[in-house]
Protein backbone atom coordinates (compact mmCIF):
# COMPACT_ATOMS: atom_id res chain seq x y z
CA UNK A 1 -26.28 33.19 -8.34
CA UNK A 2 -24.12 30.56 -6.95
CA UNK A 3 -24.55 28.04 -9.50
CA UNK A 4 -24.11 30.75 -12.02
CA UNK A 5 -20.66 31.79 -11.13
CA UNK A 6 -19.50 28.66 -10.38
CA UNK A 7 -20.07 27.99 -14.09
CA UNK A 8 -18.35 31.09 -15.35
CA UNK A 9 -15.19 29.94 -13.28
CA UNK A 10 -15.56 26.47 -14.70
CA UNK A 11 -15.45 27.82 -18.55
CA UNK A 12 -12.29 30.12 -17.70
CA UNK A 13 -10.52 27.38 -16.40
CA UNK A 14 -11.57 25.32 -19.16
CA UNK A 15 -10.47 28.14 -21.73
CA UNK A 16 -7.00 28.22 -19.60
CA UNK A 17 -5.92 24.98 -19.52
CA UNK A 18 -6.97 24.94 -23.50
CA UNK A 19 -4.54 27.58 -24.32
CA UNK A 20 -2.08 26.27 -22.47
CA UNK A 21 -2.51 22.61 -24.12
CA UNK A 22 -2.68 23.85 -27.51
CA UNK A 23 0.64 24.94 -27.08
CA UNK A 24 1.45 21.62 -26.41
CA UNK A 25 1.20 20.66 -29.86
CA UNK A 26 3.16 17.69 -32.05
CA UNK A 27 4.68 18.27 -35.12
CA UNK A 28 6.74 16.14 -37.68
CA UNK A 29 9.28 18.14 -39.86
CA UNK A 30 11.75 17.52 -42.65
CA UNK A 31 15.45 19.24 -41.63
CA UNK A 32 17.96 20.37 -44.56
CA UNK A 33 21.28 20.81 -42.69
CA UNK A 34 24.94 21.75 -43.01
CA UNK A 35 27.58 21.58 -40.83
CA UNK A 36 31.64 22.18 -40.40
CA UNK A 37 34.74 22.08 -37.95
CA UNK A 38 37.60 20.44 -36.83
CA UNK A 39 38.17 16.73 -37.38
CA UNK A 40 41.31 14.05 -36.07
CA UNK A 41 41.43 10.52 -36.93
CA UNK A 42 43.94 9.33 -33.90
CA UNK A 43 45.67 5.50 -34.53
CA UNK A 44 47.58 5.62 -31.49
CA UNK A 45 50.52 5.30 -32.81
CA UNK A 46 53.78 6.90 -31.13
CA UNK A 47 55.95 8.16 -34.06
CA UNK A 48 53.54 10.65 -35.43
CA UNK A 49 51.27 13.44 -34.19
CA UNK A 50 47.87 14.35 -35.33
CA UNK A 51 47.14 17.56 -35.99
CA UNK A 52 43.37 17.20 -37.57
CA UNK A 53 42.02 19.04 -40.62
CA UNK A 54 38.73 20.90 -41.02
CA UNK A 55 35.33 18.28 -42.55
CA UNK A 56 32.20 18.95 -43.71
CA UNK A 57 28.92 17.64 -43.98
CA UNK A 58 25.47 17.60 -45.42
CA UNK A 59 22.54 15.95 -43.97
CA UNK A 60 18.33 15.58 -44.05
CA UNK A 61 16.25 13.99 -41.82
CA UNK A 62 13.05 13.58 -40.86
CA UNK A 63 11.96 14.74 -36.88
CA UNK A 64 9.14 14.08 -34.89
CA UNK A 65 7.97 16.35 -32.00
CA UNK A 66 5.89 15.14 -29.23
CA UNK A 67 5.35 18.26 -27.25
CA UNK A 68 9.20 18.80 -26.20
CA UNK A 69 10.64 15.76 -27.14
CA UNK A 70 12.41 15.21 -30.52
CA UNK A 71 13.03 12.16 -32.30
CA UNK A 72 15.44 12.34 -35.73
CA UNK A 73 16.20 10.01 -38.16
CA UNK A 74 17.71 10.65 -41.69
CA UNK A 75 20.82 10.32 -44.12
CA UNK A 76 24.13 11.87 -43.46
CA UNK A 77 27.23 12.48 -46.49
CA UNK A 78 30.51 14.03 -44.63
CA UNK A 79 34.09 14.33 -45.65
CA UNK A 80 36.62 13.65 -42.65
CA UNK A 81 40.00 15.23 -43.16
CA UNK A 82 42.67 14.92 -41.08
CA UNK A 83 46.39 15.95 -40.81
CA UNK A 84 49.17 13.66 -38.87
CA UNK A 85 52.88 15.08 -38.92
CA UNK A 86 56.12 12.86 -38.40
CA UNK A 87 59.07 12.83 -36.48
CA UNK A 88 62.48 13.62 -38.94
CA UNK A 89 63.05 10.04 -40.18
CA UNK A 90 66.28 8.64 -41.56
CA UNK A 91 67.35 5.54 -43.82
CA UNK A 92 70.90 4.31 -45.27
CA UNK A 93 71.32 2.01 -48.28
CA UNK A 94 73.63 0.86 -50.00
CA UNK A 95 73.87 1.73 -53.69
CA UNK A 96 76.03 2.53 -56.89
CA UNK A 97 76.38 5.03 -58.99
CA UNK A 98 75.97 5.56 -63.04
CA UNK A 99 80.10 4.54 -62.66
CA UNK A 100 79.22 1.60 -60.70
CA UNK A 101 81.26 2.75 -57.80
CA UNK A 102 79.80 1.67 -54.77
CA UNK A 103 78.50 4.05 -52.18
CA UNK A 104 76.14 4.50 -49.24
CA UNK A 105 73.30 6.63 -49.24
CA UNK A 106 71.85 8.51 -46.81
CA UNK A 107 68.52 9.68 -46.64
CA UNK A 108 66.95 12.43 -43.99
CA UNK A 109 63.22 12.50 -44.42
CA UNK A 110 61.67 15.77 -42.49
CA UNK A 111 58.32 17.98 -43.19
CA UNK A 112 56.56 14.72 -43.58
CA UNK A 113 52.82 15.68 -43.72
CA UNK A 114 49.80 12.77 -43.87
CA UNK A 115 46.86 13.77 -45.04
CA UNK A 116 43.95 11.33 -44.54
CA UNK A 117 40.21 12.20 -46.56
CA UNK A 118 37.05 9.87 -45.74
CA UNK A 119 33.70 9.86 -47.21
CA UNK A 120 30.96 8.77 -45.30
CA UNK A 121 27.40 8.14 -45.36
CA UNK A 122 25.48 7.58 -42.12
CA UNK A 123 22.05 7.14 -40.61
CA UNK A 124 21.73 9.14 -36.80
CA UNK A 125 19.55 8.16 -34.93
CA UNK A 126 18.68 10.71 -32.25
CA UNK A 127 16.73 12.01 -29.37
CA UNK A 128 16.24 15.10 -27.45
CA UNK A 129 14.26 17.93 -25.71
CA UNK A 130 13.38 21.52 -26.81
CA UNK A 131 11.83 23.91 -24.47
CA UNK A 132 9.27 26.37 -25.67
CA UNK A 133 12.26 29.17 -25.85
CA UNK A 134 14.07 27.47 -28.67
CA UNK A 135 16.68 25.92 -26.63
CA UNK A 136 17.30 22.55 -27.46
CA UNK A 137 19.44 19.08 -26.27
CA UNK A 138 19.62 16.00 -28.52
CA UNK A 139 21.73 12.98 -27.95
CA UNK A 140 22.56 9.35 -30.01
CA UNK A 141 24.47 7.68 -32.62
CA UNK A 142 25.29 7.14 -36.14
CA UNK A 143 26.10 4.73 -38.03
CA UNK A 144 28.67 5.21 -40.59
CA UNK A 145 29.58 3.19 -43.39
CA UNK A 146 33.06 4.60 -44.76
CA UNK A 147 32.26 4.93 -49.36
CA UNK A 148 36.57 5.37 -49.46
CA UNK A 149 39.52 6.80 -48.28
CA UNK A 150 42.35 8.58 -49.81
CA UNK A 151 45.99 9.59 -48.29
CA UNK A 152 48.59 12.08 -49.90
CA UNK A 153 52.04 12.25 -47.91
CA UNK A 154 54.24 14.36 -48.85
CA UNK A 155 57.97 14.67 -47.65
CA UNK A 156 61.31 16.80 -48.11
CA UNK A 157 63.91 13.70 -49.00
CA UNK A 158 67.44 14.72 -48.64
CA UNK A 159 70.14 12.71 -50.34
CA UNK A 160 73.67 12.04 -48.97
CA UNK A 161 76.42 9.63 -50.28
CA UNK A 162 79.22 8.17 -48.37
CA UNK A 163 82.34 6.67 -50.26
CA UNK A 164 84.59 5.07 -48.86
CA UNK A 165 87.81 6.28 -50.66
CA UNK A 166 87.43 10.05 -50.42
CA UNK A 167 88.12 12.55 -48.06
CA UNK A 168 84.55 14.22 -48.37
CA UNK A 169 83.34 17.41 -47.14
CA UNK A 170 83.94 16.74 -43.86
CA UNK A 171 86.44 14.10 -44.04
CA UNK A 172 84.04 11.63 -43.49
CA UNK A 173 83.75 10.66 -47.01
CA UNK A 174 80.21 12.12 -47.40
CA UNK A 175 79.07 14.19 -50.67
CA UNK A 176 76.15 16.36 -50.64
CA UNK A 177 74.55 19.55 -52.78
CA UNK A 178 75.49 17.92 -56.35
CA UNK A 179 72.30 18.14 -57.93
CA UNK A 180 73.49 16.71 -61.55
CA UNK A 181 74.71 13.28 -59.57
CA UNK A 182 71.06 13.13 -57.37
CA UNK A 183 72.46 14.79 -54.20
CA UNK A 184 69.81 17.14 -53.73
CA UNK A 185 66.69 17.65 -51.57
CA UNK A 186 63.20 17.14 -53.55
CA UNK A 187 59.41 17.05 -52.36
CA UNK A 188 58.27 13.64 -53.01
CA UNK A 189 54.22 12.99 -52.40
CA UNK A 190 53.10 9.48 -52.06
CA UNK A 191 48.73 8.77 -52.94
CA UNK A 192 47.04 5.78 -51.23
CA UNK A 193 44.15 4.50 -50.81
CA UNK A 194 42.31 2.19 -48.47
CA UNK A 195 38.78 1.56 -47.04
CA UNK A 196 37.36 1.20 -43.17
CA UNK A 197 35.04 -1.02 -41.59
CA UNK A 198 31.78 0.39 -40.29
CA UNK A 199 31.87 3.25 -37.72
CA UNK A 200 30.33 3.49 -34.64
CA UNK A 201 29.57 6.85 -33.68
CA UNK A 202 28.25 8.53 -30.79
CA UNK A 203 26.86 12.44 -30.77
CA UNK A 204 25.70 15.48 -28.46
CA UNK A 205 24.26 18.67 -29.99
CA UNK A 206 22.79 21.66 -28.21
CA UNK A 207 21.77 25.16 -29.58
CA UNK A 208 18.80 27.18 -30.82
CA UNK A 209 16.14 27.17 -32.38
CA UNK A 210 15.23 30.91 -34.11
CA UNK A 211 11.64 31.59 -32.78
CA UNK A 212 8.33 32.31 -34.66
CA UNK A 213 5.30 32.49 -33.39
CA UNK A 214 2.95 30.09 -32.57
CA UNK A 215 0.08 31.25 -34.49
CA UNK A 216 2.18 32.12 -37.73
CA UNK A 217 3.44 28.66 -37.75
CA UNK A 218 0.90 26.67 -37.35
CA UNK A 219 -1.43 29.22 -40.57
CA UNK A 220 1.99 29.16 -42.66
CA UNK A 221 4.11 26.63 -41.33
CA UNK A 222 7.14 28.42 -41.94
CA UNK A 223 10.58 27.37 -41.86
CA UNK A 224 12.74 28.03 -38.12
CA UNK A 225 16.36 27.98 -38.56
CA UNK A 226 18.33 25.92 -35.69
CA UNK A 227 22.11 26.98 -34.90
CA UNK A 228 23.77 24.48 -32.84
CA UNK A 229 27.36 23.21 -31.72
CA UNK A 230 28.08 19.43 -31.76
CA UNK A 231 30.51 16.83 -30.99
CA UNK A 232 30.65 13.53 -32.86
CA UNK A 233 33.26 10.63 -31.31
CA UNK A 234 33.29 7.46 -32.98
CA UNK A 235 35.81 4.17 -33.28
CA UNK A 236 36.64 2.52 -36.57
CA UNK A 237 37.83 -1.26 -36.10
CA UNK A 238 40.79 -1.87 -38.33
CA UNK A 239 41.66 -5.26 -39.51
CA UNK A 240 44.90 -7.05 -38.57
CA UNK A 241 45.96 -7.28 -42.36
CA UNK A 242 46.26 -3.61 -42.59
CA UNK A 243 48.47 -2.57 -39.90
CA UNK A 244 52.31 -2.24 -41.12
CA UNK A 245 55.28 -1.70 -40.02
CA UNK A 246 56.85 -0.67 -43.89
CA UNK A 247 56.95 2.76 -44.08
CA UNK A 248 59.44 3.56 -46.87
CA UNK A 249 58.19 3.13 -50.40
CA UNK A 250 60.88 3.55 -53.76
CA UNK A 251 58.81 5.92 -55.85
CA UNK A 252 60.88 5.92 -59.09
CA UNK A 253 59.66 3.76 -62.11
CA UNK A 254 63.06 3.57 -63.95
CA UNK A 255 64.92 1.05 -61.49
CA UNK A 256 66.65 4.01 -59.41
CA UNK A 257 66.17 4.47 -55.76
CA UNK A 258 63.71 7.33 -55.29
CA UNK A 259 62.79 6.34 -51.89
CA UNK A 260 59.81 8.57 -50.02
CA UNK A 261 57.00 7.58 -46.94
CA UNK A 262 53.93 6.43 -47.52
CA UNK A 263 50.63 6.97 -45.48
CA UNK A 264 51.80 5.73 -41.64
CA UNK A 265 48.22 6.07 -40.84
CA UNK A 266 48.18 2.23 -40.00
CA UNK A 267 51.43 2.09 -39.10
CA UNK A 268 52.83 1.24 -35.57
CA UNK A 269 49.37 1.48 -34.12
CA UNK A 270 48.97 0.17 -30.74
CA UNK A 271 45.35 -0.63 -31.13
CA UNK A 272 42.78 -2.76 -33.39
CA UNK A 273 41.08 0.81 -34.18
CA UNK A 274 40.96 4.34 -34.86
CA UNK A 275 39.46 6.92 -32.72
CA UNK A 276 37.89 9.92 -34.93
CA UNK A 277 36.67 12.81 -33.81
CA UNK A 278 34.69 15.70 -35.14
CA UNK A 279 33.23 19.18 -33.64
CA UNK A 280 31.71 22.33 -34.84
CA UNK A 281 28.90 24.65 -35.64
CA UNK A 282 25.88 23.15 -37.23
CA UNK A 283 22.89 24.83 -39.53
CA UNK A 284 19.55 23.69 -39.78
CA UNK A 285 16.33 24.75 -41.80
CA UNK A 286 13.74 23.19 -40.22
CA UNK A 287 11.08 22.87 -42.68
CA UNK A 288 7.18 22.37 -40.67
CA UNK A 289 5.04 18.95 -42.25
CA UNK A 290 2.29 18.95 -40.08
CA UNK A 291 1.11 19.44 -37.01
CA UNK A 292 -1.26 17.95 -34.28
CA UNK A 293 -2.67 20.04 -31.79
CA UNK A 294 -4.12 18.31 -28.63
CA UNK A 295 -6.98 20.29 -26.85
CA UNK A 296 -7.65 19.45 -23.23
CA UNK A 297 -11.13 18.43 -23.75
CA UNK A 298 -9.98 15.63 -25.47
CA UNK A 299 -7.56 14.62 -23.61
């Protein structure tokens, strides 16, 4: 009677510690995701002000669960935007008019706007934990190879000529609001291009994952859907050859002075790099490939 339950409490302990190991199960899985928030590309630089802009990005990857841990690999495409602003700016040159009468012109350069675009393609690399309530942690890096880069700075240019043989408005020889002789205020927008070195990203992510349960998943191997926050921080080395100091450009095409700013992204930068970050909400469909259950008798 002994011996016999002795051997019933044997097989329910063996049954228990099965149940509880087949929940310890390893899957690899194929992830579709989407993801968007706030972006700013900083250059360090002490005459302008970044704002940021709002990116996006796509991304697959393959992920590989051994019982709680997760391992991710895959292909990333994103757009980084991002907005800098500029202090009111001013220039004086000297120039003539369509009567060759010598003047000097004074230019006041304020709602100057930068806007910066990159597309990028990157490989994460990442690695993490889930617990068996959806929660999940994942940490690494990317990295990003930058495809281009676009600019488009726009500006309010005011013009204002000095002569120095009339009274003026303000008996300082100046002339302004003459539209017909140029002294107006226009919205000049300046387009550039350029492209980075290789970025070196480094990422968090935390969130969700939607549950289902464990016996529908492993019979239909349904899809879970993962909602997650994330922060991406990465540096961009910037060669020496690209930095500037020039940041008026003469925009007219006829020989007249049509002067407006170009892109100041690499200009008066402090640094050899550019510090870009991006944070937001992420979506995942996490799509099930197969799974390996390990039982405790063979274990």
């Amino acid at each position: 009677m002994t011996e016999m339950r002795f051997f019933l409490l044997s097989m329910a302990l063996l049954c228990t510690v099965s149940m509880f190991a087949q929940r310890e199960i390893n899957e690899s899985h194929l992830l579709l995701s989407g993801s968007s928030g706030y972006c700013q590309i900083k250059n360090g630089a002490t005459i302008s002000n970044e704002k940021g802009n709002v990116e996006f990005a796509l991304g697959t990857a393959f992920e590989r669960q051994y019982k709680s841990f997760l391992f991710q690999t895959g292909i990333e495409l994103s757009l980084y935007r991002s907005t800098m602003s500029l202090k009111d700016t001013l220039q004086d040159l000297d120039m003539v008019d369509t009567e060759d009468m010598p003047f000097r012109g004074h230019f006041t350069f304020t709602k100057t706007n930068d806007l910066q675009r990159l597309t990028n393609i990157a490989i994460p690399l990442m690695v993490g934990y889930e617990s068996w309530n959806g929660y999940f942690v994942s940490v690494g890096g990317k990295a990003m190879l930058n495809l281009a880069g676009n600019t488009s700075t726009s500006t309010r240019v005011n013009l204002r000529a000095y002569y120095p043989n009339i009274i003026g408005e303000n008996n300082d020889g100046g002339l302004s609001n003459m539209p017909n002789h140029g002294l107006s205020t226009v919205t000049r927008v300046v387009h550039g291009s350029f492209k980075l070195n290789a970025l070196f990203v480094g990422s968090i992510e935390c969130g969700y994952t939607v549950p289902i349960k464990y016996e529908n998943h492993i019979r239909s191997m349904k899809p879970k859907l993962r909602l997650s926050l994330f922060c991406d921080y990465g540096i961009a080395p910037v060669k020496k050859d690209k930095k500037t100091t020039d940041l008026f450009v003469n925009t007219s095409t006829t020989g007249e002075v049509a002067p407006a700013i170009r892109s100041y992204l690499f200009n008066d930068m402090k640094s050899n790099r550019l510090n870009v970050m991006y944070a937001g909400v992420k979506v995942t469909i996490v799509f099930g490939l197969k799974v390996y259950e390990c039982f405790c008798d063979n274990l």
